[in-house]
C-alpha atoms as a PDB file:
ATOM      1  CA  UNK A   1      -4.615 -18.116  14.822  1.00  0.00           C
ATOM      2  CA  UNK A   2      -0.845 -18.078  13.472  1.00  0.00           C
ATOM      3  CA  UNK A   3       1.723 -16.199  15.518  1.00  0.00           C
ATOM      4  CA  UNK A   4       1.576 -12.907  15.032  1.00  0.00           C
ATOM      5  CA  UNK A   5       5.124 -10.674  15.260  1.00  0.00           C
ATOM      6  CA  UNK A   6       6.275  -7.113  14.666  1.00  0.00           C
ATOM      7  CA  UNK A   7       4.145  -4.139  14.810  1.00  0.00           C
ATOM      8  CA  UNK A   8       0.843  -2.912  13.137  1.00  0.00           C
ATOM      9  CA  UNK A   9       1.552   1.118  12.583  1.00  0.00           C
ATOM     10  CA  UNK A  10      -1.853   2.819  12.731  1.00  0.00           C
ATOM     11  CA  UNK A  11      -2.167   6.037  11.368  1.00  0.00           C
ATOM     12  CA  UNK A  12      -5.619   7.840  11.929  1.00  0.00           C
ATOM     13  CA  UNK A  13      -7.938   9.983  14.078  1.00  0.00           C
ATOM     14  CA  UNK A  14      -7.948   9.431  18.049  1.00  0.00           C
ATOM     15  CA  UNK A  15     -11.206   8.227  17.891  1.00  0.00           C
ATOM     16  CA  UNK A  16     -10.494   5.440  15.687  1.00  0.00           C
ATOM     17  CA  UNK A  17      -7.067   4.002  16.350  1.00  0.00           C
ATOM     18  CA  UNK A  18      -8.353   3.274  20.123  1.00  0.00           C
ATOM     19  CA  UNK A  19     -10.276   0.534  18.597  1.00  0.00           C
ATOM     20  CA  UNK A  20      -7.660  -0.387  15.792  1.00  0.00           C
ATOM     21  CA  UNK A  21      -4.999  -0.738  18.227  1.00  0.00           C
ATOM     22  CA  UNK A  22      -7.681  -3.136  20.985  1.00  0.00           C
ATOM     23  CA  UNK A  23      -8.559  -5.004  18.300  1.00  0.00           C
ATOM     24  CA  UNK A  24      -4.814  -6.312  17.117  1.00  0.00           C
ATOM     25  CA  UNK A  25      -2.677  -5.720  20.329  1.00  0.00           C
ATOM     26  CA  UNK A  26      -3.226  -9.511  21.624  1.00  0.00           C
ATOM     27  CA  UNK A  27      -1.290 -10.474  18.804  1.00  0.00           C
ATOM     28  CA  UNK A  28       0.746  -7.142  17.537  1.00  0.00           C
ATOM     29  CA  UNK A  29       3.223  -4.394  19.093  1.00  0.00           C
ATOM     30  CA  UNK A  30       0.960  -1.623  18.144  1.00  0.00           C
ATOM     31  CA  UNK A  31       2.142   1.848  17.112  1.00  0.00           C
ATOM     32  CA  UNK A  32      -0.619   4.652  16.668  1.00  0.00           C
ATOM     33  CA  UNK A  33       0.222   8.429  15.338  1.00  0.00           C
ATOM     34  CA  UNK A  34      -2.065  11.072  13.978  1.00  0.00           C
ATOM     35  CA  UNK A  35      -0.442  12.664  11.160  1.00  0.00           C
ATOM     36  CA  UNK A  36       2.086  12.208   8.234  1.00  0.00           C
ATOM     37  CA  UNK A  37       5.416  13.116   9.587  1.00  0.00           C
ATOM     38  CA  UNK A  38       4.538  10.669  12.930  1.00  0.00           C
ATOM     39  CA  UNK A  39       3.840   8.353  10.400  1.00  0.00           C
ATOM     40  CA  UNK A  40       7.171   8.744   8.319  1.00  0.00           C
ATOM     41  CA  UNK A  41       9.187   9.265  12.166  1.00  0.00           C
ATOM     42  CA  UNK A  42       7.392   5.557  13.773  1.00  0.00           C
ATOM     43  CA  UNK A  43       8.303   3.807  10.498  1.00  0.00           C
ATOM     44  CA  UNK A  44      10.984   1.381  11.908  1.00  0.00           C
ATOM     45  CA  UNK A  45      12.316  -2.155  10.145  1.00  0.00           C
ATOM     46  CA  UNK A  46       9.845  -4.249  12.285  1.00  0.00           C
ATOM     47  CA  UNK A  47       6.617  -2.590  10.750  1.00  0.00           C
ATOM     48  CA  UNK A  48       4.476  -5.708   9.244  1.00  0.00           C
ATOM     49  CA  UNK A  49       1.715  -3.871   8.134  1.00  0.00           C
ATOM     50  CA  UNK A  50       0.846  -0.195   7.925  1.00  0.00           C
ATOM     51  CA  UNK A  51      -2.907   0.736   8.687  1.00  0.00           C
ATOM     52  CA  UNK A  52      -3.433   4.009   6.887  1.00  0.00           C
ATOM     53  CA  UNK A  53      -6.760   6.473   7.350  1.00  0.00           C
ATOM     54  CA  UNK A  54      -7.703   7.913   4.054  1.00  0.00           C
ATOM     55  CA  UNK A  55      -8.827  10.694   5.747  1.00  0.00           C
ATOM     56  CA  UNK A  56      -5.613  11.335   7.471  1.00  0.00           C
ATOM     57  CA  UNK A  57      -5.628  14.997   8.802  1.00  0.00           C
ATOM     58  CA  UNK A  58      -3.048  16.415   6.812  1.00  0.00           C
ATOM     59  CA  UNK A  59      -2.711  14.711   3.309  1.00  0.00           C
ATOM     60  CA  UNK A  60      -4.253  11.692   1.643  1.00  0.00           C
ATOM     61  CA  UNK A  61      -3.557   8.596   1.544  1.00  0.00           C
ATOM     62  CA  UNK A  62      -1.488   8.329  -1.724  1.00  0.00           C
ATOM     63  CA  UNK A  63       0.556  10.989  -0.976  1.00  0.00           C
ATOM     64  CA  UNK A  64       1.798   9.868   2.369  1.00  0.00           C
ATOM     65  CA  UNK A  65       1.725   6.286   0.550  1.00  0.00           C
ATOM     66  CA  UNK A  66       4.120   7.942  -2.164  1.00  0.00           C
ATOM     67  CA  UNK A  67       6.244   9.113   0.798  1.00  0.00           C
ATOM     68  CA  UNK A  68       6.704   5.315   2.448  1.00  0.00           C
ATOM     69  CA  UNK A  69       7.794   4.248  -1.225  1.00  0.00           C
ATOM     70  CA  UNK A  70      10.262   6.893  -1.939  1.00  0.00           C
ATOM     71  CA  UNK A  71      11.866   6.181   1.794  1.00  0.00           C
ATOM     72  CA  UNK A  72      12.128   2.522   0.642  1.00  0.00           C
ATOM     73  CA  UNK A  73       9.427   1.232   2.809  1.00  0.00           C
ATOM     74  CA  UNK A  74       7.900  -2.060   0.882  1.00  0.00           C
ATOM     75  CA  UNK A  75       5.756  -3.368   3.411  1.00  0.00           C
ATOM     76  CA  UNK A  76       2.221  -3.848   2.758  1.00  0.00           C
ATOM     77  CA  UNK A  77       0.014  -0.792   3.305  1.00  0.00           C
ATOM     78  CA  UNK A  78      -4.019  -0.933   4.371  1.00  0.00           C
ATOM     79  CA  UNK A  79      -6.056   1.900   3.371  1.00  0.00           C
ATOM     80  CA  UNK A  80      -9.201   2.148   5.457  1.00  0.00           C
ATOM     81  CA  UNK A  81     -11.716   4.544   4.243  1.00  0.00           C
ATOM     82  CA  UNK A  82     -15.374   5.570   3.895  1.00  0.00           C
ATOM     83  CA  UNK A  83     -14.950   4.166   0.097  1.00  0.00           C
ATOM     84  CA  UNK A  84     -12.827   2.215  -1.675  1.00  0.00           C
ATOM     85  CA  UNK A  85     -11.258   5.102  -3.050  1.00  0.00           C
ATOM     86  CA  UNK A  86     -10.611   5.328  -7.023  1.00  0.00           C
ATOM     87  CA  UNK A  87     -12.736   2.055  -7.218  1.00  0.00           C
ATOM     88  CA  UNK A  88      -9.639   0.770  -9.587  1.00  0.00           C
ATOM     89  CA  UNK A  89      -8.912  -2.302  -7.567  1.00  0.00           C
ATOM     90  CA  UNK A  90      -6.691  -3.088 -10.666  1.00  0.00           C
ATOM     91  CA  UNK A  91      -4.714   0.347 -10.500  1.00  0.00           C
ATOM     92  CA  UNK A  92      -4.795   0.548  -6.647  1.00  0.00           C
ATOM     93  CA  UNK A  93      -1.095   0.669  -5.279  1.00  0.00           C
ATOM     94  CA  UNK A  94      -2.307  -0.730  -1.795  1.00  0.00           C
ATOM     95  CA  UNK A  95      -2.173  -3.594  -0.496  1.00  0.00           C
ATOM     96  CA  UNK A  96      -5.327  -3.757   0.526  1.00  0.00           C
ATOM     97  CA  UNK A  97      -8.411  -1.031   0.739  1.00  0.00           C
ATOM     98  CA  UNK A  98     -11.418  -1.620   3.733  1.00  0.00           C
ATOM     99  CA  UNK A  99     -14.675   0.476   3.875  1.00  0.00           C
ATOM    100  CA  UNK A 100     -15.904   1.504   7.096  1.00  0.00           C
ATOM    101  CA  UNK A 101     -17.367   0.588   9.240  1.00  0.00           C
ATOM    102  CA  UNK A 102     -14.626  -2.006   9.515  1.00  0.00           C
ATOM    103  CA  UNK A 103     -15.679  -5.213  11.899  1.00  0.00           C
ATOM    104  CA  UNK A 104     -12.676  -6.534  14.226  1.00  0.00           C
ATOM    105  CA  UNK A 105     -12.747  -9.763  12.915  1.00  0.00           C
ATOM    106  CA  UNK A 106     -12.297  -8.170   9.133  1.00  0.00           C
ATOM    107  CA  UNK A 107      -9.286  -6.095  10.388  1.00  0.00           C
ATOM    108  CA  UNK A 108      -7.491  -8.876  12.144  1.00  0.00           C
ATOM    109  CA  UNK A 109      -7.659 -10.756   9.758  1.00  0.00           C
ATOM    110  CA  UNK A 110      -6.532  -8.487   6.852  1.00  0.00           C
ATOM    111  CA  UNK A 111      -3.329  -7.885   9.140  1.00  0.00           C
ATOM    112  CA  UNK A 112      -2.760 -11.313   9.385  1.00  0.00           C
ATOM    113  CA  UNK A 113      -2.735 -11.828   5.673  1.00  0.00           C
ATOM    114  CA  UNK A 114      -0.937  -9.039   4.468  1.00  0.00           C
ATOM    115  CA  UNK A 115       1.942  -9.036   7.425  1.00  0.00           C
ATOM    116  CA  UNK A 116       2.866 -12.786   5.637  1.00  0.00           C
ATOM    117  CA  UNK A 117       3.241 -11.110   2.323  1.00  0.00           C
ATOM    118  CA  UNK A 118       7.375 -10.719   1.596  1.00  0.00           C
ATOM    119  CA  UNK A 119       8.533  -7.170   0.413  1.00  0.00           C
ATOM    120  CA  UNK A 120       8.887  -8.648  -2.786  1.00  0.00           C
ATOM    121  CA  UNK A 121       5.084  -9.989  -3.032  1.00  0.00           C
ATOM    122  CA  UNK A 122       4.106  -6.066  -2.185  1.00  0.00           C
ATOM    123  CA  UNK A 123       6.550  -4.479  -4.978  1.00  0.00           C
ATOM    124  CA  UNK A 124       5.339  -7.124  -7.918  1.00  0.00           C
ATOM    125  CA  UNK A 125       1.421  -5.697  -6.314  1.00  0.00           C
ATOM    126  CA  UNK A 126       2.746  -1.958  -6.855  1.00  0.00           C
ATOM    127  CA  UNK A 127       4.250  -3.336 -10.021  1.00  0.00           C
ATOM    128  CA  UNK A 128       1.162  -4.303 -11.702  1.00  0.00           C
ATOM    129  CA  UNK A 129      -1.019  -1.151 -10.637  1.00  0.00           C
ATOM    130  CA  UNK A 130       1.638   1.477 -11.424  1.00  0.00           C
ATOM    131  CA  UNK A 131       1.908  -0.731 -15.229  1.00  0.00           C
ATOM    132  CA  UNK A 132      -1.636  -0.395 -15.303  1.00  0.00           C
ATOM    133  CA  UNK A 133      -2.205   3.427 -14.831  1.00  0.00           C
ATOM    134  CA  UNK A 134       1.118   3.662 -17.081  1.00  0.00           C
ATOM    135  CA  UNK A 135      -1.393   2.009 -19.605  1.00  0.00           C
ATOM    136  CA  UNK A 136      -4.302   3.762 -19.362  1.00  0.00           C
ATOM    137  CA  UNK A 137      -2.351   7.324 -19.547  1.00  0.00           C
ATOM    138  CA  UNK A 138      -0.410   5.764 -22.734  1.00  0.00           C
ATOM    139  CA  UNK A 139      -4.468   5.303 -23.887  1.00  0.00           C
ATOM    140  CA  UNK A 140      -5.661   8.658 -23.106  1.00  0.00           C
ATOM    141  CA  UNK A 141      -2.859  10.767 -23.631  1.00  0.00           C
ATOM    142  CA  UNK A 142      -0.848  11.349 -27.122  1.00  0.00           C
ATOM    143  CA  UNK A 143       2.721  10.554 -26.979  1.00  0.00           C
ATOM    144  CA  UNK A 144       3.638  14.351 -26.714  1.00  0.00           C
ATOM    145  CA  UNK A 145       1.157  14.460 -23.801  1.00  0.00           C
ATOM    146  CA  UNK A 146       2.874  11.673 -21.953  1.00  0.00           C
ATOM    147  CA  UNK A 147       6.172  13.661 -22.451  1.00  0.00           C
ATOM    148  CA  UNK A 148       5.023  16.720 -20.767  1.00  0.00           C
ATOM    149  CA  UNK A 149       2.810  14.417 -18.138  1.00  0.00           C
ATOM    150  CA  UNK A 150       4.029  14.719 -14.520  1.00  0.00           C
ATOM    151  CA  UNK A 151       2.345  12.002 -13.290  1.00  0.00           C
ATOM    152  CA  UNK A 152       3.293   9.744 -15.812  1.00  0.00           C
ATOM    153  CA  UNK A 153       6.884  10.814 -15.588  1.00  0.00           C
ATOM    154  CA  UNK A 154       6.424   9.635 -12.305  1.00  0.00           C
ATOM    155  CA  UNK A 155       4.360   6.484 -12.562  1.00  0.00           C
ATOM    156  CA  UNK A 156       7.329   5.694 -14.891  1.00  0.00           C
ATOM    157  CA  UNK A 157      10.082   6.370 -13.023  1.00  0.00           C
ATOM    158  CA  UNK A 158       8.955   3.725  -9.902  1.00  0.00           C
ATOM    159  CA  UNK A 159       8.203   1.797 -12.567  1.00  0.00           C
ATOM    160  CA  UNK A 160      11.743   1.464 -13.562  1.00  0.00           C
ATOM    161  CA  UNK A 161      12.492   1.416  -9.966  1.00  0.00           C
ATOM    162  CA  UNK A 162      10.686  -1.633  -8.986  1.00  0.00           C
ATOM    163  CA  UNK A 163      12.226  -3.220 -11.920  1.00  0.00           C
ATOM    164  CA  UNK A 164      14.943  -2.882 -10.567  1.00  0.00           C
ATOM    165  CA  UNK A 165      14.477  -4.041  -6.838  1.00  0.00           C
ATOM    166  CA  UNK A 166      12.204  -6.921  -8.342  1.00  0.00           C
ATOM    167  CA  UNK A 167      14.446 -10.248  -7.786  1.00  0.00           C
ATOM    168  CA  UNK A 168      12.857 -12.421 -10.607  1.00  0.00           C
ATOM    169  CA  UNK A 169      13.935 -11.358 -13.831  1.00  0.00           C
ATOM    170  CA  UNK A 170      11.059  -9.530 -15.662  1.00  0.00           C
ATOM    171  CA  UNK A 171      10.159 -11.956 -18.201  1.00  0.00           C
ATOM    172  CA  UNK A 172       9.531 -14.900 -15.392  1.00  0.00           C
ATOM    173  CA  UNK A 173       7.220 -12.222 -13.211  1.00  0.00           C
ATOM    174  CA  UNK A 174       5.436 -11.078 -16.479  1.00  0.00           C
ATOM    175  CA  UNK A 175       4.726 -15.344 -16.950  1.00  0.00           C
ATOM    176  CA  UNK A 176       4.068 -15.478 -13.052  1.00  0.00           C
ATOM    177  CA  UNK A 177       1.697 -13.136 -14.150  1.00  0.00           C
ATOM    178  CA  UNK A 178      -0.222 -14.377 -17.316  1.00  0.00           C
ATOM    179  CA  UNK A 179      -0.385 -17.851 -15.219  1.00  0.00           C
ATOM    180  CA  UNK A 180      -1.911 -15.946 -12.821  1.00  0.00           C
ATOM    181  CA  UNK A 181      -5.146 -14.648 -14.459  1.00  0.00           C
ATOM    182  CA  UNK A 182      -6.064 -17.760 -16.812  1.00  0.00           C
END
């Protein structure tokens, strides 16, 4: 098992982060809290990987994961959940989305892997999905739509932002890219 440093933030109910927390403190500094501004509060340079309940008491997941973006956090972000969600893996933002019940051995080592992904790897990830949804609203909506579109204005917008943060220039990430899926 490699060397595990930093700290797992766990944001869920009491009655699951016990187990979270057992399961990677061997190897992690573990932080648990129980709602969105504890979650916002703990976030601290050292966070590898955030562990985030999509049932989180008091907002979902993509709000609160809207929230770590806009405060500049890049770091990979686990959504655990009774489903996977949108069932978009394409579109999904996260890093990574587990069903429960989640096994220990499934969570450890789904920390493991994304904790060793740089900031960078995470924003090109957020890159893609956020360029994805762009596309599909750019499909269903007229252009006049898209104008008056909230959440396109801002899918586009940390779109632009990203681009910005992204070190490789566009062109080489877009051939990264096309590399990628043949």
């Amino acid at each position: 098992m490699p060397e595990s440093t930093g700290t797992v933030l766990i944001a869920t109910a009491p009655e699951r982060d016990t187990d979270y927390a057992a399961w990677l403190d061997a190897d992690w500094t573990v932080t648990t809290v129980e709602d969105s501004d504890e979650l916002m509060d703990a976030v601290e340079p050292d966070v590898a990987v955030v562990l985030l309940d999509r049932e989180l008491a008091d907002g979902d997941a993509e709000s609160l994961l809207d929230e770590l973006r806009g405060a500049g956090i890049d770091r990979p972000v686990v959504v655990v959940g009774e489903d996977s969600g949108s069932g978009d893996t394409l579109g999904s933002r996260f890093s990574e989305e587990l069903v429960r019940p989640v096994e220990e051995s499934t969570l450890v080592e789904t920390t493991e892997t994304m904790a060793d992904r740089s900031d960078e790897t995470v924003q090109k990830q957020e890159y893609l999905a956020l360029a994805a949804s762009q596309a599909a609203m750019e499909i269903e909506l007229s252009p006049d739509e898209t104008d008056e579109n909230e959440t396109y204005e801002q899918v586009t917008s940390r779109i632009e932002q990203l681009r910005s943060r992204i070190d490789v220039p566009l062109e080489e990430f877009e051939d990264e890219l096309a590399d990628s899926l043949t």
